[in-house]
C-alpha atoms as a PDB file:
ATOM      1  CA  UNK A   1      -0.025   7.369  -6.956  1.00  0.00           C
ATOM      2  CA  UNK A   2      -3.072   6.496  -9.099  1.00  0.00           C
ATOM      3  CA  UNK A   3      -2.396   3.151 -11.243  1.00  0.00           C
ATOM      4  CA  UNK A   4      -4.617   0.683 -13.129  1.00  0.00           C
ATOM      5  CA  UNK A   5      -4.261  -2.586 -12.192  1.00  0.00           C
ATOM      6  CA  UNK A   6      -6.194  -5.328 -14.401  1.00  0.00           C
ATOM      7  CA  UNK A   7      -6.468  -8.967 -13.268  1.00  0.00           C
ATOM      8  CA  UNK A   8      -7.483 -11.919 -15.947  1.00  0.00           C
ATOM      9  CA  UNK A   9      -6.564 -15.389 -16.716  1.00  0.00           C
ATOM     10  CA  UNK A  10      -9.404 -16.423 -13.512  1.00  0.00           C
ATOM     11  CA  UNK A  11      -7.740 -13.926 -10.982  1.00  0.00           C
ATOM     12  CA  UNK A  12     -10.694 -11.369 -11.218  1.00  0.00           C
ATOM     13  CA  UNK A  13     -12.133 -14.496  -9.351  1.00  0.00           C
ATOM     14  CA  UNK A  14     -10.292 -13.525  -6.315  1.00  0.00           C
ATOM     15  CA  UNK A  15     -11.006  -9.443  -6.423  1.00  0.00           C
ATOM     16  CA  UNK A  16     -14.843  -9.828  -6.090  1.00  0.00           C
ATOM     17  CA  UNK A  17     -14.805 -10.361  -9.929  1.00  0.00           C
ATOM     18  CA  UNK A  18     -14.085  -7.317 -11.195  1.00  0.00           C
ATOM     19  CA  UNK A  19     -10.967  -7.037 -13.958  1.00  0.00           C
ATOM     20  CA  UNK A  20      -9.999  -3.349 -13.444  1.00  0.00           C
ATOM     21  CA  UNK A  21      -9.476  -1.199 -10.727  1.00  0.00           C
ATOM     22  CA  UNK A  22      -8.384   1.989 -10.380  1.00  0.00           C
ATOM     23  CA  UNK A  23      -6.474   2.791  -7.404  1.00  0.00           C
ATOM     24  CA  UNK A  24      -4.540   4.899  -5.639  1.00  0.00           C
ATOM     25  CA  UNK A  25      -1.335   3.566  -3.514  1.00  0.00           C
ATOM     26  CA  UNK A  26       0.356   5.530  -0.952  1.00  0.00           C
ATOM     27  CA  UNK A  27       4.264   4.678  -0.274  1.00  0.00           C
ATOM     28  CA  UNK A  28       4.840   3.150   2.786  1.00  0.00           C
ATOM     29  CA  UNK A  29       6.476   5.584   5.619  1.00  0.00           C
ATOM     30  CA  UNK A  30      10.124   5.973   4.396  1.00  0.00           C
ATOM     31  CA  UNK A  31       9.505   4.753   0.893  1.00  0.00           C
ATOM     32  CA  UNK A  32      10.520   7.131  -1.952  1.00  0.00           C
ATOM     33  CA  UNK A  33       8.999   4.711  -4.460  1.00  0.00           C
ATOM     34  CA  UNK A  34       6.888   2.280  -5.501  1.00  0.00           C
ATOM     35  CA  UNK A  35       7.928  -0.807  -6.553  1.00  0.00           C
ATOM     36  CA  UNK A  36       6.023  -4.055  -8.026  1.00  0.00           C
ATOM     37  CA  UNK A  37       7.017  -5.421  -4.067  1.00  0.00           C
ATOM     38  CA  UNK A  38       5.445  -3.049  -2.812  1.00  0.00           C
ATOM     39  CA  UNK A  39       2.279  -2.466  -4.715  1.00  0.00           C
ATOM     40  CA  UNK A  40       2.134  -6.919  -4.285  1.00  0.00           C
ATOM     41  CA  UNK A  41       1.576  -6.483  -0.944  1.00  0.00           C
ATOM     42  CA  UNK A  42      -0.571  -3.407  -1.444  1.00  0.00           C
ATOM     43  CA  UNK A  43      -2.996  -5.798  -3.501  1.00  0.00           C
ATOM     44  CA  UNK A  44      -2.807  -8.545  -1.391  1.00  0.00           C
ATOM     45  CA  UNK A  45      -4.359  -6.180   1.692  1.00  0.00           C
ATOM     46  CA  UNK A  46      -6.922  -3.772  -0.330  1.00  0.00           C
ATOM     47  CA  UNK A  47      -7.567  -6.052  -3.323  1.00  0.00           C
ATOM     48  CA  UNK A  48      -7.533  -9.723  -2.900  1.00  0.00           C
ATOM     49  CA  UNK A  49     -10.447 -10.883  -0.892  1.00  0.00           C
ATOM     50  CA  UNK A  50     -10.267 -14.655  -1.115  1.00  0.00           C
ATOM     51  CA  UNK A  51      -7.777 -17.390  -1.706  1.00  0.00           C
ATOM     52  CA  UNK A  52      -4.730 -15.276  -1.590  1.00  0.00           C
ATOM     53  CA  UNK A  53      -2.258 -18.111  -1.729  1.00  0.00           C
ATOM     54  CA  UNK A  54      -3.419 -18.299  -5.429  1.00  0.00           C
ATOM     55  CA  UNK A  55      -2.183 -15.113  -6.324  1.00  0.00           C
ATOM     56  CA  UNK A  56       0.951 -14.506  -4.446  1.00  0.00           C
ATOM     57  CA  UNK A  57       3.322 -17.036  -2.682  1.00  0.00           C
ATOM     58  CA  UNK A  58       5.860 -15.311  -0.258  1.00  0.00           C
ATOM     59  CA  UNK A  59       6.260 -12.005  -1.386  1.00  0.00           C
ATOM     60  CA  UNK A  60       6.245 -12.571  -5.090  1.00  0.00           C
ATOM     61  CA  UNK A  61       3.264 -13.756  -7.282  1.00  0.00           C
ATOM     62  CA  UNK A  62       2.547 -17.323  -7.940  1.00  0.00           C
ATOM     63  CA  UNK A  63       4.177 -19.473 -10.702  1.00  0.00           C
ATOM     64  CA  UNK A  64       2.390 -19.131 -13.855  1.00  0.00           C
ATOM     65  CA  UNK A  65       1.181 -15.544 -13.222  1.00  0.00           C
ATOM     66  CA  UNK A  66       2.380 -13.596 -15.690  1.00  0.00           C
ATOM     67  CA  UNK A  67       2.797  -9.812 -15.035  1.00  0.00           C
ATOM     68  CA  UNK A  68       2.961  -6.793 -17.203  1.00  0.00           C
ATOM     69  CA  UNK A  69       3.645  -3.581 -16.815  1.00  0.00           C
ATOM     70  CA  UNK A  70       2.301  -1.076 -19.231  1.00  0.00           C
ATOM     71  CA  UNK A  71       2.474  -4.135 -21.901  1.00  0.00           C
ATOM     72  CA  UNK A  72       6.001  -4.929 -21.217  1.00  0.00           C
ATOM     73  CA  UNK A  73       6.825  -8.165 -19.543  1.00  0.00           C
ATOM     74  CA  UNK A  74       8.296  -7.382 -15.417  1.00  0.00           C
ATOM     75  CA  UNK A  75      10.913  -9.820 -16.216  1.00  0.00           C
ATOM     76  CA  UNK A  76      12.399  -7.244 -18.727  1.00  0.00           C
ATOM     77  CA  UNK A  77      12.445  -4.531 -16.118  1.00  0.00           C
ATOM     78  CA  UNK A  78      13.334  -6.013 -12.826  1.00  0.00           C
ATOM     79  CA  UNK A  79      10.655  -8.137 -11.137  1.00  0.00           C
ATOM     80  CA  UNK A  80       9.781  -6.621  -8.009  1.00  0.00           C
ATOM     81  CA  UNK A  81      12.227  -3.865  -8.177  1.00  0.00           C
ATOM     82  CA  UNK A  82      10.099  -2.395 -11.254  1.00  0.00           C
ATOM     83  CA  UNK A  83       9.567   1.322 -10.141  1.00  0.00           C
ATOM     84  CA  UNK A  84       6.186   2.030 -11.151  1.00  0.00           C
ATOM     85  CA  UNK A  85       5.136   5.696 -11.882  1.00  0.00           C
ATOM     86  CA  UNK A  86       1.864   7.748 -11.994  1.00  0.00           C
ATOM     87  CA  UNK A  87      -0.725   6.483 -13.948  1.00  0.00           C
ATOM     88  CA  UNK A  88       1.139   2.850 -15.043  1.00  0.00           C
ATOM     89  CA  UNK A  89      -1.073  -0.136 -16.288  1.00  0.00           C
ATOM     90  CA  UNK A  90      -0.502  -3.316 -14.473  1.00  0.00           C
ATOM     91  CA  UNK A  91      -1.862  -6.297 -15.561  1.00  0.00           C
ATOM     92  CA  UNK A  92      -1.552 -10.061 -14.009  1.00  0.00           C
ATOM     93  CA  UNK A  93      -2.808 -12.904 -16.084  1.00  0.00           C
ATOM     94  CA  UNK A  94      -3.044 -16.287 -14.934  1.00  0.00           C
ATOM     95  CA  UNK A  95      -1.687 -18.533 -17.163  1.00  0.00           C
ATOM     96  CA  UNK A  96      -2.503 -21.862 -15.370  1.00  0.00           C
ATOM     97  CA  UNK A  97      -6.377 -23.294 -16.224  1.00  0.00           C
ATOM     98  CA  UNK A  98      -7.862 -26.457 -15.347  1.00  0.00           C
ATOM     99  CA  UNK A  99      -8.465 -29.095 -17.296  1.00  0.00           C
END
């Protein structure tokens, strides 16, 4: 499944700096979907190269992350039982800066 997924807000920080990426995500054996659970811990292996504990805590992203998904906010659409589709945009924002 190729998806978009853009990271601002600082988070870049922790993907080697770059905002966008272009991937493609494979369901897990037995999976018949993709959800946002899913394609967390998907980022957290492949993506995230430092400091994960700032992005994700458990198996959820931190407080003060907000998430979209194709422009709408996840909390409108399930959290991490969003089924994402071909070709989404998902975009994480921190929303925490200091001071």
């Amino acid at each position: 499944m190729q998806l978009t997924l853009e990271f601002g807000g600082g988070l870049e920080l922790l993907c080697d700096s770059k905002k966008v990426h272009h991937v493609n995500v494979d369901l897990s054996d037995g999976e018949e979907k993709l959800t946002m659970k899913g394609l967390l811990s998907w980022a957290k292996t492949n993506l995230i190269k430092e400091r994960p504990e700032m992005f994700m805590k458990g198996d959820t992203v931190r407080p003060g992350v907000l998430v979209l998904v194709n422009d709408c906010d996840w909390e409108l659409s399930g959290h991490l039982d969003t089924t994402l589709e071909d070709k989404d945009v998902v975009v994480f924002i921190s929303t925490l800066h200091g001071g």
